[in-house]
PDB file of N, CA and C in Angstrom:
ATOM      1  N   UNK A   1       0.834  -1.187   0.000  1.00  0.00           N
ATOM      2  CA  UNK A   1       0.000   0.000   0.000  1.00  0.00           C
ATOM      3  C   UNK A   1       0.875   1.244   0.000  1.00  0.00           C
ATOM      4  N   UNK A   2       0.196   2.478  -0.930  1.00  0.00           N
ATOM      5  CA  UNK A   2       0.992   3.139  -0.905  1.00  0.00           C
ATOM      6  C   UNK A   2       1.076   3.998   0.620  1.00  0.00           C
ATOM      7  N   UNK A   3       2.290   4.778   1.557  1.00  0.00           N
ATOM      8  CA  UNK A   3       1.802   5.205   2.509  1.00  0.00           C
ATOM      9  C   UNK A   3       1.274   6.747   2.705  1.00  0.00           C
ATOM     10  N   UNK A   4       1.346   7.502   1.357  1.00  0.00           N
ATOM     11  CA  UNK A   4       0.489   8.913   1.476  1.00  0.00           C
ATOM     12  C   UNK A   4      -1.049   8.586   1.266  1.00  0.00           C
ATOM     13  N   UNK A   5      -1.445   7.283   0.616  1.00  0.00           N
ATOM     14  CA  UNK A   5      -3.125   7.103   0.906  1.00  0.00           C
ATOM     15  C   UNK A   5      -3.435   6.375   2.109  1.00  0.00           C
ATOM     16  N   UNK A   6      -2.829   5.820   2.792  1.00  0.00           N
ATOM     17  CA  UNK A   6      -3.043   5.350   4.040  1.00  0.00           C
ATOM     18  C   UNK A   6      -4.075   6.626   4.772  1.00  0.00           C
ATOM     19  N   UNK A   7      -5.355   6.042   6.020  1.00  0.00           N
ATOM     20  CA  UNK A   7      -5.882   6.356   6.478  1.00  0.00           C
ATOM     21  C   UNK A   7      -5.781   5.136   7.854  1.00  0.00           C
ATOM     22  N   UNK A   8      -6.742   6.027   9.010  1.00  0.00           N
ATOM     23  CA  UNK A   8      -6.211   4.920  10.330  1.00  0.00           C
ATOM     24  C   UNK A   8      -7.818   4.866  10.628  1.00  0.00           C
ATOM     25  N   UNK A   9      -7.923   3.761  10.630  1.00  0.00           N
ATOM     26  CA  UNK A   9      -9.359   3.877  11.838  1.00  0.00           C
ATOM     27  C   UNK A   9      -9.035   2.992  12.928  1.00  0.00           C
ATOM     28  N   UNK A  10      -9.919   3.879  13.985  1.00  0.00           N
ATOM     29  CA  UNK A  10      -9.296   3.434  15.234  1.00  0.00           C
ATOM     30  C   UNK A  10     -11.214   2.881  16.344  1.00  0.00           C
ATOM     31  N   UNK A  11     -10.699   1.891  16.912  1.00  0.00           N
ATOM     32  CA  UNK A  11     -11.854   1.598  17.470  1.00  0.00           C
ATOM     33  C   UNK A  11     -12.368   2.101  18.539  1.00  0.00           C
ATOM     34  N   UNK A  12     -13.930   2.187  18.505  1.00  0.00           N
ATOM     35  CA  UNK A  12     -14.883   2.932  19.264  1.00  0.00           C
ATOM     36  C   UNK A  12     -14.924   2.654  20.833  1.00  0.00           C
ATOM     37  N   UNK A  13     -14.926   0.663  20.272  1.00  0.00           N
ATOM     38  CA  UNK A  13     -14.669  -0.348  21.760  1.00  0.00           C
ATOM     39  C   UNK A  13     -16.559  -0.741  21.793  1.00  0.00           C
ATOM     40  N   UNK A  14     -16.216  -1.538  22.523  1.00  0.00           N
ATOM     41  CA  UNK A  14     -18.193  -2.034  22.415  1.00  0.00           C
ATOM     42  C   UNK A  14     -18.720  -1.514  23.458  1.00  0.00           C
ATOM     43  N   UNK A  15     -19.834  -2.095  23.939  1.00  0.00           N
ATOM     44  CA  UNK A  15     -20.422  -1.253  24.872  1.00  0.00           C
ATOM     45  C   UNK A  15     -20.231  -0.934  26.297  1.00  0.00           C
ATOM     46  N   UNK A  16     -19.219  -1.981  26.850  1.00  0.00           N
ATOM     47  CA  UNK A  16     -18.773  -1.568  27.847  1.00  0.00           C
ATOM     48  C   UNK A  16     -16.781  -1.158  27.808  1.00  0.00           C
ATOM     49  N   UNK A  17     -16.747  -0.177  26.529  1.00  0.00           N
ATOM     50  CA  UNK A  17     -15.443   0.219  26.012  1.00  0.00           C
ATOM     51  C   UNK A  17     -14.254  -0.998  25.558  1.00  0.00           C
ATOM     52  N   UNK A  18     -14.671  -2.279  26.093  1.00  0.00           N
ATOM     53  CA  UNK A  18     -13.101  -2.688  25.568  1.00  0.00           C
ATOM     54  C   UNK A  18     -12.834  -2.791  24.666  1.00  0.00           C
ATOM     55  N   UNK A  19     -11.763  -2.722  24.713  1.00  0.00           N
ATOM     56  CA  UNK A  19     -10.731  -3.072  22.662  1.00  0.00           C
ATOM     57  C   UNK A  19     -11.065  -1.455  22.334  1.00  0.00           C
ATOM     58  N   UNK A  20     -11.250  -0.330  23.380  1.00  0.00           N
ATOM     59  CA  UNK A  20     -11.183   0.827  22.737  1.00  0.00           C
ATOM     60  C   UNK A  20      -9.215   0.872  22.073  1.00  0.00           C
ATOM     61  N   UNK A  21      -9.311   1.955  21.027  1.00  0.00           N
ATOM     62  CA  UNK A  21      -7.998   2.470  20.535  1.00  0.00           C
ATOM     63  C   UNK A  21      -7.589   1.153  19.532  1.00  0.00           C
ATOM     64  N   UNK A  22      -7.874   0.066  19.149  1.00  0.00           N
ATOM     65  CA  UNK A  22      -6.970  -1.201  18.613  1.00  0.00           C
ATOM     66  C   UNK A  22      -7.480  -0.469  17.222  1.00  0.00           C
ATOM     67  N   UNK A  23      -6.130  -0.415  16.392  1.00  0.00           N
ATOM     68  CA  UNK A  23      -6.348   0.252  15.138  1.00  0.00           C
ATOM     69  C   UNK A  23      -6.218  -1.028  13.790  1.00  0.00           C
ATOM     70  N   UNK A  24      -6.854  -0.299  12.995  1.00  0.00           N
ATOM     71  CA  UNK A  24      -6.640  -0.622  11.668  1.00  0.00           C
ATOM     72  C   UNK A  24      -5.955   0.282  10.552  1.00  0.00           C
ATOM     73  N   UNK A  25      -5.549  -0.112   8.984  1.00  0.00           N
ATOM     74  CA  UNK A  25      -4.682   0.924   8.705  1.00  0.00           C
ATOM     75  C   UNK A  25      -5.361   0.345   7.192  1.00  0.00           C
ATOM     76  N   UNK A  26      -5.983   1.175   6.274  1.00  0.00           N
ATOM     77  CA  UNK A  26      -6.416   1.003   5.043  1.00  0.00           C
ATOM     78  C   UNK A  26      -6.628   2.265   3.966  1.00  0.00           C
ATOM     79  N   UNK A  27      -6.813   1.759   3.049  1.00  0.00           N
ATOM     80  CA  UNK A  27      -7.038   3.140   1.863  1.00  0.00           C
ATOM     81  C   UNK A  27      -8.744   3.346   1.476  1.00  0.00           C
ATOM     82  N   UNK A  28      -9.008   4.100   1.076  1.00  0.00           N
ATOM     83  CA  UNK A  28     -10.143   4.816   0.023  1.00  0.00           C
ATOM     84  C   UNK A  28      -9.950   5.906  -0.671  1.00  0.00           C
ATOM     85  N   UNK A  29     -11.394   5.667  -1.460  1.00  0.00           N
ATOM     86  CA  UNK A  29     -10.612   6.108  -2.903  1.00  0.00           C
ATOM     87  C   UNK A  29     -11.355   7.731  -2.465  1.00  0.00           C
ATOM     88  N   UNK A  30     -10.396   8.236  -2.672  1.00  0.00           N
ATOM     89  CA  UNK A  30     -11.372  10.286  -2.051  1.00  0.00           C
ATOM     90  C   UNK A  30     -11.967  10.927  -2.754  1.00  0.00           C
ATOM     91  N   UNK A  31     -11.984  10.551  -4.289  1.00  0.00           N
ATOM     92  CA  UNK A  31     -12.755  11.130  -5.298  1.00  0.00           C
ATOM     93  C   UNK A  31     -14.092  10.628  -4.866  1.00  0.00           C
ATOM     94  N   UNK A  32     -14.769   9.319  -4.777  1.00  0.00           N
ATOM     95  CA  UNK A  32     -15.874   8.876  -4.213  1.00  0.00           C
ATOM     96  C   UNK A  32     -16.353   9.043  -2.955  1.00  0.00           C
ATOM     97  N   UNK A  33     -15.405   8.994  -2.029  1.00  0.00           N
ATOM     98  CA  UNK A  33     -15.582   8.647  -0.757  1.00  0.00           C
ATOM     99  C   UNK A  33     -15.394  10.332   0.023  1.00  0.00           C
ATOM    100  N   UNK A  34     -16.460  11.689   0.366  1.00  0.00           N
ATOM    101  CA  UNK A  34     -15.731  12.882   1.071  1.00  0.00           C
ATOM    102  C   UNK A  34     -15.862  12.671   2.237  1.00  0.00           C
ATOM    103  N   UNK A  35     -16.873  12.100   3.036  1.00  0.00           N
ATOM    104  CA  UNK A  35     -17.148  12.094   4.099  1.00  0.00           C
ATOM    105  C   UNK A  35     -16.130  10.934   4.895  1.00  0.00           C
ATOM    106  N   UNK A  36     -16.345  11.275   6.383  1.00  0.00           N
ATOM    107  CA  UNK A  36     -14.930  10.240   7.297  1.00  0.00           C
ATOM    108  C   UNK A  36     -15.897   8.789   7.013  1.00  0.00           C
ATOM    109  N   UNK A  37     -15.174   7.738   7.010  1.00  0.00           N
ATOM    110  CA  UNK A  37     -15.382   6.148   7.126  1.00  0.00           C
ATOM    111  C   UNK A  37     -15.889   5.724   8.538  1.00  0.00           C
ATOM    112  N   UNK A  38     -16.593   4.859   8.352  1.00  0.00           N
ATOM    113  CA  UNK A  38     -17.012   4.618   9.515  1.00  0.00           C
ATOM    114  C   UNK A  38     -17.501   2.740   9.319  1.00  0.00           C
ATOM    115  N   UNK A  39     -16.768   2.089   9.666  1.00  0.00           N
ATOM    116  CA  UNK A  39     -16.909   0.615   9.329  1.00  0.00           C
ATOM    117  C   UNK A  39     -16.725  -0.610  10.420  1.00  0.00           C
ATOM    118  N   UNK A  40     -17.776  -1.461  10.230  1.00  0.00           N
ATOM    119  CA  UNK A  40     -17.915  -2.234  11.752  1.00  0.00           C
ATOM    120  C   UNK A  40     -16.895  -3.654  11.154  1.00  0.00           C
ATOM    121  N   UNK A  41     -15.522  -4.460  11.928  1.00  0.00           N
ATOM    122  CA  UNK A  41     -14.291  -4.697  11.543  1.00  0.00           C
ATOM    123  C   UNK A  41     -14.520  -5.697  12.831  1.00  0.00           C
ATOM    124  N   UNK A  42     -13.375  -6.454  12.609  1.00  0.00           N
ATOM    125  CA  UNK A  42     -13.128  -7.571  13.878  1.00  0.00           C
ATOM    126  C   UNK A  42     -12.331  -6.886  14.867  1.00  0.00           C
ATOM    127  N   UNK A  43     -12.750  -7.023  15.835  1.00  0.00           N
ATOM    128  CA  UNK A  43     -11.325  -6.259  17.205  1.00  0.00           C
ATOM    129  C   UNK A  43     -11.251  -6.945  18.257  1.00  0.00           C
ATOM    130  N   UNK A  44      -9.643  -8.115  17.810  1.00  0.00           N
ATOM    131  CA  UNK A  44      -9.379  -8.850  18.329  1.00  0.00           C
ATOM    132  C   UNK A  44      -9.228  -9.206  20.120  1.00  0.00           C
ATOM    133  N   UNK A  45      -9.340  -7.677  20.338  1.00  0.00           N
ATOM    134  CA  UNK A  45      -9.271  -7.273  21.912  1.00  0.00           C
ATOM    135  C   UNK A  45     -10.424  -7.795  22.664  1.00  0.00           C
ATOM    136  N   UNK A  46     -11.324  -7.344  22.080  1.00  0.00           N
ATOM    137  CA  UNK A  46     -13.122  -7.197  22.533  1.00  0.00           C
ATOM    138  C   UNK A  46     -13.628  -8.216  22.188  1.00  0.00           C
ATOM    139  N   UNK A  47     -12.886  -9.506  21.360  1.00  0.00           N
ATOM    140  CA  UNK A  47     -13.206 -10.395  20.404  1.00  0.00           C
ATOM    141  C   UNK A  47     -14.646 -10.736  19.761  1.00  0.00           C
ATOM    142  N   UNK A  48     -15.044  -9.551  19.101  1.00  0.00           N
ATOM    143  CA  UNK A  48     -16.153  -9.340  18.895  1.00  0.00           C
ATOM    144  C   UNK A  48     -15.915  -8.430  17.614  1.00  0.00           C
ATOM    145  N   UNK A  49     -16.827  -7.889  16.841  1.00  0.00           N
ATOM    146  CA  UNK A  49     -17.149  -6.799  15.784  1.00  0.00           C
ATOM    147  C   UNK A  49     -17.534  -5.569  15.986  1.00  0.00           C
ATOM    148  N   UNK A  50     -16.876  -4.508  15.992  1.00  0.00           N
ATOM    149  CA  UNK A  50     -16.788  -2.975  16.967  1.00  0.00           C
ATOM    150  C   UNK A  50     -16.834  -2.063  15.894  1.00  0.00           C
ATOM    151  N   UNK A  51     -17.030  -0.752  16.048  1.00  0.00           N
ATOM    152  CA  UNK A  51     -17.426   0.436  15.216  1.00  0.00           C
ATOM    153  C   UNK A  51     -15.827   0.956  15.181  1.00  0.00           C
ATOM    154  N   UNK A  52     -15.372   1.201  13.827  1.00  0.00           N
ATOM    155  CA  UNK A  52     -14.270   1.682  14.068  1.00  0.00           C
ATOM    156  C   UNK A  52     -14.118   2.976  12.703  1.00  0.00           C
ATOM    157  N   UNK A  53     -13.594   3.927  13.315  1.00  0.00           N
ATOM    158  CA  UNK A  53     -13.803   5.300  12.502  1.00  0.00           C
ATOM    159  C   UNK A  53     -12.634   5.781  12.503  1.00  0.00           C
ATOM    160  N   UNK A  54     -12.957   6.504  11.214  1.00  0.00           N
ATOM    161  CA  UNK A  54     -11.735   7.438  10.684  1.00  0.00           C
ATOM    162  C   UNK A  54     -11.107   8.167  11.690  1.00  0.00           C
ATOM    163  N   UNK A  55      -9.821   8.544  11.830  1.00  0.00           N
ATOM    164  CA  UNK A  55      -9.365   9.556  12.736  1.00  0.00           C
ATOM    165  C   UNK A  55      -7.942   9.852  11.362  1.00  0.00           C
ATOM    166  N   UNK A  56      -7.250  11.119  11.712  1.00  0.00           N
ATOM    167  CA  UNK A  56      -6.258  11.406  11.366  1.00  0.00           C
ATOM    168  C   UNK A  56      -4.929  10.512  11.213  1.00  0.00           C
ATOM    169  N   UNK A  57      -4.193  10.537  10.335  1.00  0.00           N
ATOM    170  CA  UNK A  57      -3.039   9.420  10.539  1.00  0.00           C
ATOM    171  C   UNK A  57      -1.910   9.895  10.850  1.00  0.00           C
TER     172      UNK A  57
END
């Protein structure tokens, strides 16, 4: 991957926070995509499927 399209999403944590912060690291395409990402992902912490959103990289 290239690393100037890299983006980070970082997790929300479930409902009683764990596996908050366990990141992921992926691209999108910005011509399609303006608004931040927001995508539910495995988080191995919480070992469960958690909300994990765009933040700055």
């Amino acid at each position: 991957m290239s690393q100037d399209h890299l983006i980070k999403l970082v997790s929300v944590g479930d409902e009683k926070g764990v596996g908050k912060g366990h990141t992921y690291y992926s691209t999108k395409n910005r011509k399609s995509v303006e608004r931040k990402l927001e995508l539910k992902k495995y988080n191995p912490i919480a070992r469960k499927r958690t909300v994990y959103k765009e933040k700055k990289a």
